[in-house]
N, C-alpha and C. Protein backbone atom coordinates (compact mmCIF):
# COMPACT_ATOMS: atom_id res chain seq x y z
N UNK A 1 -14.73 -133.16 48.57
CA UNK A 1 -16.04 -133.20 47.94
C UNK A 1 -17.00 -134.01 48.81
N UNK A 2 -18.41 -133.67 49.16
CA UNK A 2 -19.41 -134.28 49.93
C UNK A 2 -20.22 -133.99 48.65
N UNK A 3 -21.25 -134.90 49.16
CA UNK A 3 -22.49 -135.09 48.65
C UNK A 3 -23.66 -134.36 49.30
N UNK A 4 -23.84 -133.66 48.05
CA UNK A 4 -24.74 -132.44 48.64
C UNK A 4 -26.35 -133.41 48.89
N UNK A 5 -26.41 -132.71 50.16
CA UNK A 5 -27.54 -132.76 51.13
C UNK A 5 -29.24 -132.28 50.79
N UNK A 6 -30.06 -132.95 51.12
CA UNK A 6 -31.40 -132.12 50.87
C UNK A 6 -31.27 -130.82 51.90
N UNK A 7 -30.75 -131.40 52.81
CA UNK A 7 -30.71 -129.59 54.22
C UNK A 7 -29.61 -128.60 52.99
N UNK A 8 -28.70 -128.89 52.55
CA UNK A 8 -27.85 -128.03 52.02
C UNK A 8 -28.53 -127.53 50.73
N UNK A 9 -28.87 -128.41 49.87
CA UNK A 9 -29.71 -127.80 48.87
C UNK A 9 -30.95 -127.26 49.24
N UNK A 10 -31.77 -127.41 50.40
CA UNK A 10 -32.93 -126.64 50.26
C UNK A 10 -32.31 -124.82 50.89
N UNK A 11 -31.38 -124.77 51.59
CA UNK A 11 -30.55 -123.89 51.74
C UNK A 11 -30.17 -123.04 51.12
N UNK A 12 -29.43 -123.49 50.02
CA UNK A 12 -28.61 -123.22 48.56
C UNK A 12 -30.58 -122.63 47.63
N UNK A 13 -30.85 -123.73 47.71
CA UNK A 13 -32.18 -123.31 47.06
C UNK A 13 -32.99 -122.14 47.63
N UNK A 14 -33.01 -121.59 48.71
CA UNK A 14 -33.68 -120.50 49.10
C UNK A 14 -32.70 -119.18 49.08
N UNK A 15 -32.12 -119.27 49.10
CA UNK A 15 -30.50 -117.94 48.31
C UNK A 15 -30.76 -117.65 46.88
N UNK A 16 -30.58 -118.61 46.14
CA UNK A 16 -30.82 -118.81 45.04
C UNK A 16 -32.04 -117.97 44.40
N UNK A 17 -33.47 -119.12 44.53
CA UNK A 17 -34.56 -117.99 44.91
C UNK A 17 -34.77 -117.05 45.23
N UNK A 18 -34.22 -115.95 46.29
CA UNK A 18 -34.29 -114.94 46.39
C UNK A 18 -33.64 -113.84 45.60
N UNK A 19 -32.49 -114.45 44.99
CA UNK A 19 -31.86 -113.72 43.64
C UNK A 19 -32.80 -113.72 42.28
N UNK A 20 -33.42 -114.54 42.15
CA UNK A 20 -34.04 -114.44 40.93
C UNK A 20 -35.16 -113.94 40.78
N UNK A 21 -35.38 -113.27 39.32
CA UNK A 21 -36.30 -112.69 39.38
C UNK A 21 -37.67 -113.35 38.73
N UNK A 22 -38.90 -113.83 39.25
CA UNK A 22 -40.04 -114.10 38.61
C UNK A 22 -41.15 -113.68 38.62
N UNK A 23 -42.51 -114.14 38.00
CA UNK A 23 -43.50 -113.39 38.60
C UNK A 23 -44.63 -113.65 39.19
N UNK A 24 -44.18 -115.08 38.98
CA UNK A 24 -45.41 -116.35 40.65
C UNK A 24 -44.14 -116.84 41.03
N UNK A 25 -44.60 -117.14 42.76
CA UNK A 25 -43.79 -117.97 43.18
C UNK A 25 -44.01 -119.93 42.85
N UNK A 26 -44.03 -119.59 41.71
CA UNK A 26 -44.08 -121.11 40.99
C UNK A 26 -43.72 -121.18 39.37
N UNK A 27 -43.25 -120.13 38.89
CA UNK A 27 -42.89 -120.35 37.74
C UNK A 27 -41.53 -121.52 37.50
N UNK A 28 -40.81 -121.45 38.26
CA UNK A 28 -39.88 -122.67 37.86
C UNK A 28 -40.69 -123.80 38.16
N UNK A 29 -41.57 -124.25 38.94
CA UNK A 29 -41.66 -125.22 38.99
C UNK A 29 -41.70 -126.33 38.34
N UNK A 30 -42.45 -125.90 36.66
CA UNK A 30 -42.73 -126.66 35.68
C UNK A 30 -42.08 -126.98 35.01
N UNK A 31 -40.45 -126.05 35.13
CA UNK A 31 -39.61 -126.15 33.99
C UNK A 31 -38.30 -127.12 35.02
N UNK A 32 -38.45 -126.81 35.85
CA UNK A 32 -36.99 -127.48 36.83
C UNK A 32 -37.85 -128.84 37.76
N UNK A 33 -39.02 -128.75 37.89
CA UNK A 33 -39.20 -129.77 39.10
C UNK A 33 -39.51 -130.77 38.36
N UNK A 34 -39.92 -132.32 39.53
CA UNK A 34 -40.18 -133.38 38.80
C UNK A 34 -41.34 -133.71 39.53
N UNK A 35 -42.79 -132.75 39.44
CA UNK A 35 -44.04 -132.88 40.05
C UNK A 35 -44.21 -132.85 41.49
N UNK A 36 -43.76 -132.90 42.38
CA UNK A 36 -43.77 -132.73 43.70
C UNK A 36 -43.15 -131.49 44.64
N UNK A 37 -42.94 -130.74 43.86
CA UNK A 37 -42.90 -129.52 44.10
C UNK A 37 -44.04 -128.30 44.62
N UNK A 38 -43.95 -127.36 44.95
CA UNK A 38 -44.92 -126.74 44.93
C UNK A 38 -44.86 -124.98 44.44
N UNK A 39 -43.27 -124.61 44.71
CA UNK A 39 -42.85 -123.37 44.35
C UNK A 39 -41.73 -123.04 43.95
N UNK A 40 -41.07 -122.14 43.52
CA UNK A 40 -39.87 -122.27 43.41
C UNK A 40 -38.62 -122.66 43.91
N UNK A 41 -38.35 -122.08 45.06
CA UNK A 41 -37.41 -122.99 45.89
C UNK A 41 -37.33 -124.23 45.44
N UNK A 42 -38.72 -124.95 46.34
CA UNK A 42 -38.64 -126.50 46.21
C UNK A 42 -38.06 -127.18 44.92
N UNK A 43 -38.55 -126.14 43.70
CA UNK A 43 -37.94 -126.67 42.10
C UNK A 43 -36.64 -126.57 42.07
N UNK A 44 -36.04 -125.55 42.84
CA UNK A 44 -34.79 -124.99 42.26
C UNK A 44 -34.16 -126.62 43.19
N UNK A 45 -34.41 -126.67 44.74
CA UNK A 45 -33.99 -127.72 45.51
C UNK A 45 -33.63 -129.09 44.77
N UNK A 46 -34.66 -129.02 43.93
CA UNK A 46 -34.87 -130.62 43.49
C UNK A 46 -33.66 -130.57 41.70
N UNK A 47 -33.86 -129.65 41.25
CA UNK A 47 -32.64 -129.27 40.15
C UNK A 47 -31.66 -128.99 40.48
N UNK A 48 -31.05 -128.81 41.68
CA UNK A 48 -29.63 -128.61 42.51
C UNK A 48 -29.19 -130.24 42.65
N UNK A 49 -30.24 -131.29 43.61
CA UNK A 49 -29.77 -132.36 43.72
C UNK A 49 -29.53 -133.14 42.27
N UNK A 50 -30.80 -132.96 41.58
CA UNK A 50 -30.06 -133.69 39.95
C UNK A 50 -28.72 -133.75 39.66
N UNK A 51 -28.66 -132.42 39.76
CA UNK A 51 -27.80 -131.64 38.82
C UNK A 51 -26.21 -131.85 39.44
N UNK A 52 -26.01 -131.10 40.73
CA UNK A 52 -24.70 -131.42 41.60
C UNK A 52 -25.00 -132.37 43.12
N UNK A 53 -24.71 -133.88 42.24
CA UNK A 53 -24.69 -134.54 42.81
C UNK A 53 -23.66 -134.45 44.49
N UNK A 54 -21.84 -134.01 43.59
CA UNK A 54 -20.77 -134.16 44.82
C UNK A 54 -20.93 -132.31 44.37
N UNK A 55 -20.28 -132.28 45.84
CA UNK A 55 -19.91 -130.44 45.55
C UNK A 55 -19.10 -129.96 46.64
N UNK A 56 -18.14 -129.45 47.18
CA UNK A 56 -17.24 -128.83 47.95
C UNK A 56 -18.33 -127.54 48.42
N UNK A 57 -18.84 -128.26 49.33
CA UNK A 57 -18.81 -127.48 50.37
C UNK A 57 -18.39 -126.50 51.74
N UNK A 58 -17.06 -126.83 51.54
CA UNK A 58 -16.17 -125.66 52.12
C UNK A 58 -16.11 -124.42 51.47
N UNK A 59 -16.65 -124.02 50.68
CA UNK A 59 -16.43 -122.54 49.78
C UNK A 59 -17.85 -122.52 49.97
N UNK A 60 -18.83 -122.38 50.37
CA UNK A 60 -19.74 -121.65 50.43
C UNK A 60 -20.39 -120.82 49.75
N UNK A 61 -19.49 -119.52 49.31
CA UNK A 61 -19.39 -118.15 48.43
C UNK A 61 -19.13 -118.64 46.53
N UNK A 62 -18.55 -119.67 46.90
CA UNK A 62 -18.24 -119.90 45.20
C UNK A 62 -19.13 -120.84 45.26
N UNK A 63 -19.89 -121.55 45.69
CA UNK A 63 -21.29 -122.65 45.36
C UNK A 63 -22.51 -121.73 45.11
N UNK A 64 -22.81 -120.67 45.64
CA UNK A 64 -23.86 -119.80 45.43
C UNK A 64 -23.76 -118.99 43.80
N UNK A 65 -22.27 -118.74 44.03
CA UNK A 65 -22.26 -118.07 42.76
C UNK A 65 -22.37 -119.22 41.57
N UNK A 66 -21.65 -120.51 41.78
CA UNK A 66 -21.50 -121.06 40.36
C UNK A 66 -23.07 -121.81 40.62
N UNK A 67 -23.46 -121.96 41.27
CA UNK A 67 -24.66 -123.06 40.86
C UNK A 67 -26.13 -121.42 40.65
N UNK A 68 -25.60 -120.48 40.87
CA UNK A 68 -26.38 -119.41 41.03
C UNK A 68 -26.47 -118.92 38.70
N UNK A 69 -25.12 -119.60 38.84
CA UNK A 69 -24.52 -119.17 37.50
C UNK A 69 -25.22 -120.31 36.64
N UNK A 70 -25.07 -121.47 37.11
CA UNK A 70 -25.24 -122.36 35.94
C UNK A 70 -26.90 -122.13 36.00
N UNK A 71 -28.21 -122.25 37.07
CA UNK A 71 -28.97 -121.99 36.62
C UNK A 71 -29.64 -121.51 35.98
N UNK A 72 -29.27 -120.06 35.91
CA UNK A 72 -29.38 -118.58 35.27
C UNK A 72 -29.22 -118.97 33.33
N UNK A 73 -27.80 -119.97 33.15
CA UNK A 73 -28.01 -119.81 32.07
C UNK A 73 -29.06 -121.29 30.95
N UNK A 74 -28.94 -122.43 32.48
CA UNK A 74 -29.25 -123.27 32.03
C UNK A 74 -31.28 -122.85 31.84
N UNK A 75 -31.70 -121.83 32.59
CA UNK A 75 -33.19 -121.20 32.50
C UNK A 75 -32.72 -119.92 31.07
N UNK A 76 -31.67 -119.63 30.43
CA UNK A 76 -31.43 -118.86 28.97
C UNK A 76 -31.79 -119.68 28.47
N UNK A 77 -30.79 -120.91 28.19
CA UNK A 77 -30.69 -121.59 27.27
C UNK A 77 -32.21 -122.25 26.83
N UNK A 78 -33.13 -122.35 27.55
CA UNK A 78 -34.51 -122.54 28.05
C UNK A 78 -35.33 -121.73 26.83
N UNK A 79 -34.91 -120.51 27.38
CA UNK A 79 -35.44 -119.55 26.56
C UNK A 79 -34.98 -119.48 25.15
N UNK A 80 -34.08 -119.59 24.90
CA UNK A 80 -33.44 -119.38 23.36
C UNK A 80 -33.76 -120.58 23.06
N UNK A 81 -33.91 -121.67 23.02
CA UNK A 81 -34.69 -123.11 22.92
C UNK A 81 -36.14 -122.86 22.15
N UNK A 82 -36.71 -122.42 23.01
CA UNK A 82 -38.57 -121.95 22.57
C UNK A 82 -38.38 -120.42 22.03
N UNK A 83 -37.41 -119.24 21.76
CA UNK A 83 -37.25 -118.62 21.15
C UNK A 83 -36.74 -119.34 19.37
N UNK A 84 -36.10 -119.92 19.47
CA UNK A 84 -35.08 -120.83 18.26
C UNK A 84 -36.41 -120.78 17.26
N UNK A 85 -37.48 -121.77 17.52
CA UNK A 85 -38.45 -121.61 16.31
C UNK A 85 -38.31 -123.62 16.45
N UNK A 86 -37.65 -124.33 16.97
CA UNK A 86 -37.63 -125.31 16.91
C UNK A 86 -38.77 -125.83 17.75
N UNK A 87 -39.58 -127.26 17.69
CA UNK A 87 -40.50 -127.41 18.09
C UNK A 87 -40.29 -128.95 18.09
N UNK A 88 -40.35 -128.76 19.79
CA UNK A 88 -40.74 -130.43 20.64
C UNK A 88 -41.37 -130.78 20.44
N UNK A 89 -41.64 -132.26 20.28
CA UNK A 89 -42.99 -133.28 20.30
C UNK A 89 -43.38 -133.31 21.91
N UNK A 90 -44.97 -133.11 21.38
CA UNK A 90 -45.55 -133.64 23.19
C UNK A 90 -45.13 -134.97 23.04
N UNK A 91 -45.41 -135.41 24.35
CA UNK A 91 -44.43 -136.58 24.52
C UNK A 91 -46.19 -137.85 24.23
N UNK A 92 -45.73 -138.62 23.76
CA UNK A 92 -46.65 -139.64 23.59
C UNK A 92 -47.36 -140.02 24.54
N UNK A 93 -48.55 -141.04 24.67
CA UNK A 93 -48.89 -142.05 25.88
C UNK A 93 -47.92 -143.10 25.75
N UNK A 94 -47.28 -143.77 27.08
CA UNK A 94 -46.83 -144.79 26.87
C UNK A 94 -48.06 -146.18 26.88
N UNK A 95 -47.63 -146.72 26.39
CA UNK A 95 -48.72 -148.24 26.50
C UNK A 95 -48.46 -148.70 28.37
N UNK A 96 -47.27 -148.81 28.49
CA UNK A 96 -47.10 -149.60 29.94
C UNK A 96 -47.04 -148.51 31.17
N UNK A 97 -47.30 -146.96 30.90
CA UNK A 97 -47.42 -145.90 32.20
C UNK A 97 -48.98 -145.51 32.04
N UNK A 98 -49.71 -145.26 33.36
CA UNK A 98 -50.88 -144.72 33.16
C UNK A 98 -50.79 -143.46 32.71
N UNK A 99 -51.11 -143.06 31.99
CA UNK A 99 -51.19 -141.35 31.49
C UNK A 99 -52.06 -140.72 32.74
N UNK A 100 -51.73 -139.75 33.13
CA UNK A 100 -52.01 -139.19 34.02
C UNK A 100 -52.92 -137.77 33.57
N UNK A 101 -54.31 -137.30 34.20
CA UNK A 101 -54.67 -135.72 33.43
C UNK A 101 -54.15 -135.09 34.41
N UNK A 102 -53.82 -133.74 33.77
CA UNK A 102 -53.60 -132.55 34.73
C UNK A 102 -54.91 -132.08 35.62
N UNK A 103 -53.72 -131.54 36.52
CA UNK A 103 -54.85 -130.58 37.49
C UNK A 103 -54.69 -129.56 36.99
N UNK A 104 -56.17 -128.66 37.47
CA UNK A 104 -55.82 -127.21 37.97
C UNK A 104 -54.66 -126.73 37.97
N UNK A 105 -54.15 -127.54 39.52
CA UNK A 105 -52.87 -126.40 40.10
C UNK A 105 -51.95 -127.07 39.14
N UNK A 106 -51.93 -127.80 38.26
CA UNK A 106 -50.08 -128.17 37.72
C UNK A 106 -50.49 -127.57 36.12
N UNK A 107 -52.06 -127.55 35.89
CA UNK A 107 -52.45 -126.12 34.75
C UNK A 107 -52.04 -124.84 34.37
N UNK A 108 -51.80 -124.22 36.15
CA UNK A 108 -51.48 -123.03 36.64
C UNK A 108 -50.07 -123.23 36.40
N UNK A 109 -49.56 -124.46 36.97
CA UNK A 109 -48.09 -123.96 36.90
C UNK A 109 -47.40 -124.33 35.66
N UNK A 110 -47.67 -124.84 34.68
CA UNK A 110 -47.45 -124.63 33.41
C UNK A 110 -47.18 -123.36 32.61
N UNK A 111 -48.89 -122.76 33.20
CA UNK A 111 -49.12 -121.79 32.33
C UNK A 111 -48.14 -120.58 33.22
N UNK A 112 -47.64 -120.20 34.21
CA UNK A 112 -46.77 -119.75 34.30
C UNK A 112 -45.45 -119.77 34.38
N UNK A 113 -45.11 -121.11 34.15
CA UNK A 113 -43.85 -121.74 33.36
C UNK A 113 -43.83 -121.18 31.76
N UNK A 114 -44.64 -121.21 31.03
CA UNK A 114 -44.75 -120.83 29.55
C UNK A 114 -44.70 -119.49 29.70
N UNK A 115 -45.88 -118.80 30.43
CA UNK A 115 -44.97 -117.30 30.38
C UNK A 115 -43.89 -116.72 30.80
N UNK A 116 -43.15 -117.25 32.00
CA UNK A 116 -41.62 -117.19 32.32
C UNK A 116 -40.75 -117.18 30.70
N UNK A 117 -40.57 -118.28 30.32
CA UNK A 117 -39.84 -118.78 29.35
C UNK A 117 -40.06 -117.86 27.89
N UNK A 118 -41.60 -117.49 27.63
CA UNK A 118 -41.77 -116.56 27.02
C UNK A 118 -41.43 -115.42 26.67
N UNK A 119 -41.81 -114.64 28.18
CA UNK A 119 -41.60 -113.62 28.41
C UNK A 119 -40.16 -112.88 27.90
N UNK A 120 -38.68 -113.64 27.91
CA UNK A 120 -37.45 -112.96 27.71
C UNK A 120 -37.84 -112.63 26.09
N UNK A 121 -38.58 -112.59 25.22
CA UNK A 121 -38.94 -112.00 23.65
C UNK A 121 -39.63 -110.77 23.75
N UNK A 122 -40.02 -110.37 24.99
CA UNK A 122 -40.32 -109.00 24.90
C UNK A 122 -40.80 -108.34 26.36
N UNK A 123 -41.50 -106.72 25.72
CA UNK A 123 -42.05 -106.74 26.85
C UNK A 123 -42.96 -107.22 27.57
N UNK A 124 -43.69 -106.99 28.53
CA UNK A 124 -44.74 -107.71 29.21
C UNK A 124 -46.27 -107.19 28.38
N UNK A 125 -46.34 -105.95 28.28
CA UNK A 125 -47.58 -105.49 27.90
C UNK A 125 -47.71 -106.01 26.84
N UNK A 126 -47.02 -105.73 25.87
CA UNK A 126 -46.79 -106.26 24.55
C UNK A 126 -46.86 -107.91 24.33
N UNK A 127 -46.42 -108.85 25.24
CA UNK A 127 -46.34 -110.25 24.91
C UNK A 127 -47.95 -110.00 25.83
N UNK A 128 -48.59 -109.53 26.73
CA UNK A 128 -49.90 -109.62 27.10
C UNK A 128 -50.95 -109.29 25.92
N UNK A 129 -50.81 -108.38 25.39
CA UNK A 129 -51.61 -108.20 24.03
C UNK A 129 -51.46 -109.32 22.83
N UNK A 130 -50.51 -109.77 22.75
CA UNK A 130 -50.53 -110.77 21.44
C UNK A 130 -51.09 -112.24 22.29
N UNK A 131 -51.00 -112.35 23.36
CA UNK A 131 -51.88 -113.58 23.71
C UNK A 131 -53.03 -113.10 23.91
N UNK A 132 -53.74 -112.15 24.33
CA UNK A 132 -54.74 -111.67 24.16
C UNK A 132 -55.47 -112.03 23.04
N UNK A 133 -54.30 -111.81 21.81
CA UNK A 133 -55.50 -111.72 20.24
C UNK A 133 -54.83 -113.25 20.11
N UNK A 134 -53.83 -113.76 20.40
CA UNK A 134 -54.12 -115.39 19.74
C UNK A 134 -54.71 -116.08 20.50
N UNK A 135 -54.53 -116.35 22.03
CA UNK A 135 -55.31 -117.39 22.00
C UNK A 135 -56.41 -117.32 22.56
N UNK A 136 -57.00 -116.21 22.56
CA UNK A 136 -58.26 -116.00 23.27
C UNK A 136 -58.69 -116.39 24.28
N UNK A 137 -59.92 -116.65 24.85
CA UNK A 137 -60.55 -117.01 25.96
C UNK A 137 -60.77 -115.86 26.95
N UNK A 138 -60.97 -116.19 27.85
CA UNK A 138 -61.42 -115.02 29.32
C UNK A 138 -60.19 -114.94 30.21
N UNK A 139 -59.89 -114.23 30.76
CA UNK A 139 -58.92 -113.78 31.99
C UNK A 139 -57.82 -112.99 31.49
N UNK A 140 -56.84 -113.30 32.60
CA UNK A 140 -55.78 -112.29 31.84
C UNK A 140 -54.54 -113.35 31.42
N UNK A 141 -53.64 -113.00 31.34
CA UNK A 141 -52.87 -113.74 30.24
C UNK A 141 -52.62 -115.15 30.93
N UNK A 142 -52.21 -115.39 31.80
CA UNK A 142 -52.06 -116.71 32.42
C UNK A 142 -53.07 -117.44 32.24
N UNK A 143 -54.65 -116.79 32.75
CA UNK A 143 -55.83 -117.60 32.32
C UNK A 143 -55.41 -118.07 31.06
N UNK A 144 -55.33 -117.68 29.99
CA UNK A 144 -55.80 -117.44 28.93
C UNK A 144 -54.68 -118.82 28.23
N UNK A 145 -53.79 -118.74 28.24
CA UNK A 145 -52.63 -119.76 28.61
C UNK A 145 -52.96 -120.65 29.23
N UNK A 146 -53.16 -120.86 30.13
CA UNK A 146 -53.77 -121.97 30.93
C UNK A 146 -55.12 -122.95 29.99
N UNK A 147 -55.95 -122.11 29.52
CA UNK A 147 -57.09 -122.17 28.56
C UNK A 147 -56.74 -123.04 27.53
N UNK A 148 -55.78 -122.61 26.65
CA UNK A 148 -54.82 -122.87 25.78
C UNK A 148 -54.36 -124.00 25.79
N UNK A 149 -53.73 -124.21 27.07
CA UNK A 149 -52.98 -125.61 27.00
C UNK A 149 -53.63 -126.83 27.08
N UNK A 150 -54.81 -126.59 28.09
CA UNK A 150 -56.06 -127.42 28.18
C UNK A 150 -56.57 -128.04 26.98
N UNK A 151 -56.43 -127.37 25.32
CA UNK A 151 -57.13 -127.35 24.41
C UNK A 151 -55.76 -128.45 23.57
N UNK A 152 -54.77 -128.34 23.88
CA UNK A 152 -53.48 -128.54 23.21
C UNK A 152 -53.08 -130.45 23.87
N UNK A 153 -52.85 -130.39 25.48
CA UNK A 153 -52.75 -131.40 26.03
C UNK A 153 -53.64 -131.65 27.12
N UNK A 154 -54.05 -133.03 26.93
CA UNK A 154 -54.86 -133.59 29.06
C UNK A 154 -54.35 -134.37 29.74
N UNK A 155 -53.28 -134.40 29.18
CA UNK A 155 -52.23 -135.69 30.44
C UNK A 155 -50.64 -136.05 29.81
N UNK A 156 -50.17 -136.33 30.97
CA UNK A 156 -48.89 -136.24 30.49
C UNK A 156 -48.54 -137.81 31.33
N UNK A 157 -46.95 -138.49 30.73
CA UNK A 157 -46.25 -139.57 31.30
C UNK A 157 -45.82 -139.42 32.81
N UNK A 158 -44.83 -138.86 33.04
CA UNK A 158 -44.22 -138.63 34.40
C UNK A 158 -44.67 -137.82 35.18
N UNK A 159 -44.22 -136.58 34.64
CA UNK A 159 -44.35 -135.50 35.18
C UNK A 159 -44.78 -134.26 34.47
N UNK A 160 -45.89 -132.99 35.13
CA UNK A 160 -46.10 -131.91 34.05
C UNK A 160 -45.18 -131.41 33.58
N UNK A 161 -43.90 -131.47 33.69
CA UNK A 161 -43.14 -130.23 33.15
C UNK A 161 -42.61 -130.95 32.14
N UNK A 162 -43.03 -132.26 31.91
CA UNK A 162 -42.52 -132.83 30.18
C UNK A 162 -43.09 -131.89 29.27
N UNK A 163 -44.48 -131.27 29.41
CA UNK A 163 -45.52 -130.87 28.54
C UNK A 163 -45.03 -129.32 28.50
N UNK A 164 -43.86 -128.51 29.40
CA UNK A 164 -43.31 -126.99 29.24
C UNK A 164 -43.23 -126.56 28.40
N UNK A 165 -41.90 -127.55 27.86
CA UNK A 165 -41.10 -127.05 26.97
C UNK A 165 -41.62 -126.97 25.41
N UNK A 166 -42.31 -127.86 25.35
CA UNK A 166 -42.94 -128.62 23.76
C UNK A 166 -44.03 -127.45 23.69
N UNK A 167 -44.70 -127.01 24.67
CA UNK A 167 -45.77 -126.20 24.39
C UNK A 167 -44.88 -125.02 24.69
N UNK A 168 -44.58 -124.29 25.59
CA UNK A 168 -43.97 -123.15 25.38
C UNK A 168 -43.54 -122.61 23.94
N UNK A 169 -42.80 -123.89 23.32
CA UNK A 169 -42.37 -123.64 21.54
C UNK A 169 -43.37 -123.50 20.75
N UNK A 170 -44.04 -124.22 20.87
CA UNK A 170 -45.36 -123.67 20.08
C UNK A 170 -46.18 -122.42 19.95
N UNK A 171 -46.21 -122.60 21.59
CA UNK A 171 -46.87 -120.76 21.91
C UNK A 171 -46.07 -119.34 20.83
N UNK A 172 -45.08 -119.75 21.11
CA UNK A 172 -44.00 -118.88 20.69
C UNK A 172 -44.06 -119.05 19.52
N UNK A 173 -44.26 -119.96 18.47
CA UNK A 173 -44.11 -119.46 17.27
C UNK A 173 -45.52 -119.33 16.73
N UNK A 174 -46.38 -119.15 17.72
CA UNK A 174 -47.67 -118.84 17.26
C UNK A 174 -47.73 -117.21 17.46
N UNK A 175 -46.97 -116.87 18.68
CA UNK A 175 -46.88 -116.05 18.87
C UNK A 175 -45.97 -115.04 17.76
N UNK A 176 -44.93 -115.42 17.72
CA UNK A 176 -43.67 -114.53 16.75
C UNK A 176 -44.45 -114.45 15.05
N UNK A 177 -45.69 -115.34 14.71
CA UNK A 177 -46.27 -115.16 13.39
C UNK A 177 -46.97 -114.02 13.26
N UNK A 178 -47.83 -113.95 14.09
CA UNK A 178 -48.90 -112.96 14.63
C UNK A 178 -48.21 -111.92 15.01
N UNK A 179 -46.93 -111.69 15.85
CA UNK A 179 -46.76 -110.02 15.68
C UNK A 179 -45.76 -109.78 14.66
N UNK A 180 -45.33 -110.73 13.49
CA UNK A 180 -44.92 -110.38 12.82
C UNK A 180 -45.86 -109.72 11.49
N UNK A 181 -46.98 -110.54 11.73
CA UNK A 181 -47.56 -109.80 10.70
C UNK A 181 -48.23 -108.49 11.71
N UNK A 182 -47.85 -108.12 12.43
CA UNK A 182 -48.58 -106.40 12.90
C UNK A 182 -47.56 -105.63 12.73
C-alpha cells in the first residue's frame, strides 16, 4: 500500500472523467470539490485524495474500476438523497468564519451541480420545462437556477458546495410538487 499521490490522482482523475457522463465540464465541481477547483477532473482529483488516502497501486486496472465504482455510486447516492424528499439545512453563518458571497463562476457551478443531481428524476426536456414554470426568470435552465439560488443563498462558510446539496433538495421538492400536480 502507498499513499496515493496528487500526480497519481490527477491521473486516476482524468480516466475517471472521461468515463463519466455530464453536461458542463464543471458539474462535479460543486458536489465533490472543496472550492479550488475549476472542473471536473480537478473535483474528481481532490475527492480521490479525501477519500483513498493508502491504495495499492500495483493493480492499476482494479483502482480505475473500484474508485471508478465507488464514485459512480457515491454521485447515486447523491441523487437519491435530493430525490428522498428529505431536506438539508443551509448551513448557518458562523460567528468566528467570515461568511464569504458567492461569485458568478461558483453561481454557475452550483447551478450546474443542482442540475446534474437533479437531472437522474427525469428527462431533460421535461425537468427543463418544470424549471421553466417554477422558478422563473430569463435564460435557459441553468440561468434560471442560477437566478434561483441567488434569491435562496449569498454566502456560504467554507466552501460553495456546502450550499449543493441543501438546495438541490429543495429544488427538487419544489420541483416533484409542481409536476405532480400536472
Amino acid at each position: 500500500m502507498k499513499t496515493l499521490t496528487k500526480e497519481a490522482a490527477r491521473s486516476l482523475a482524468k480516466v475517471i472523467s472521461s468515463r463519466l457522463s455530464t453536461f458542463h465540464s464543471d458539474d462535479l465541481v460543486a458536489i465533490l470539490g472543496v472550492g479550488r477547483e475549476s472542473d471536473n477532473e480537478g473535483a474528481i482529483q481532490s475527492w480521490l485524495i479525501s477519500r483513498f488516502t493508502d491504495i495499492d497501486v500495483a493493480h492499476v486496472d482494479s483502482i480505475m474500476e473500484h474508485t471508478s465504482e465507488v464514485l459512480i455510486q457515491h454521485l447515486n447516492d447523491l441523487r437519491m438523497e435530493v430525490a428522498g424528499g428529505y431536506i438539508s439545512e443551509l448551513p448557518l453563518p458562523l460567528d468566528f468564519v467570515q461568511s464569504k458571497l458567492i461569485t458568478d463562476q461558483e453561481l454557475r457551478c452550483i447551478a450546474h451541480a443542482i442540475y446534474f443531481l437533479v437531472i437522474g428524476e427525469g428527462a431533460k426536456s421535461y425537468l427543463d420545462s418544470l424549471i421553466y414554470l417554477v422558478v422563473g426568470g430569463e435564460g435557459n435552465a441553468i440561468d434560471r437556477i442560477a437566478g434561483w439560488i441567488s434569491s435562496q443563498a449569498m454566502g456560504y462558510n467554507y466552501f460553495p458546495s456546502e450550499l449543493t446539496l441543501p438546495l438541490a433538495q429543495r429544488l427538487m421538492k419544489i420541483l416533484k410538487r409542481v409536476g405532480e400536480s400536472y
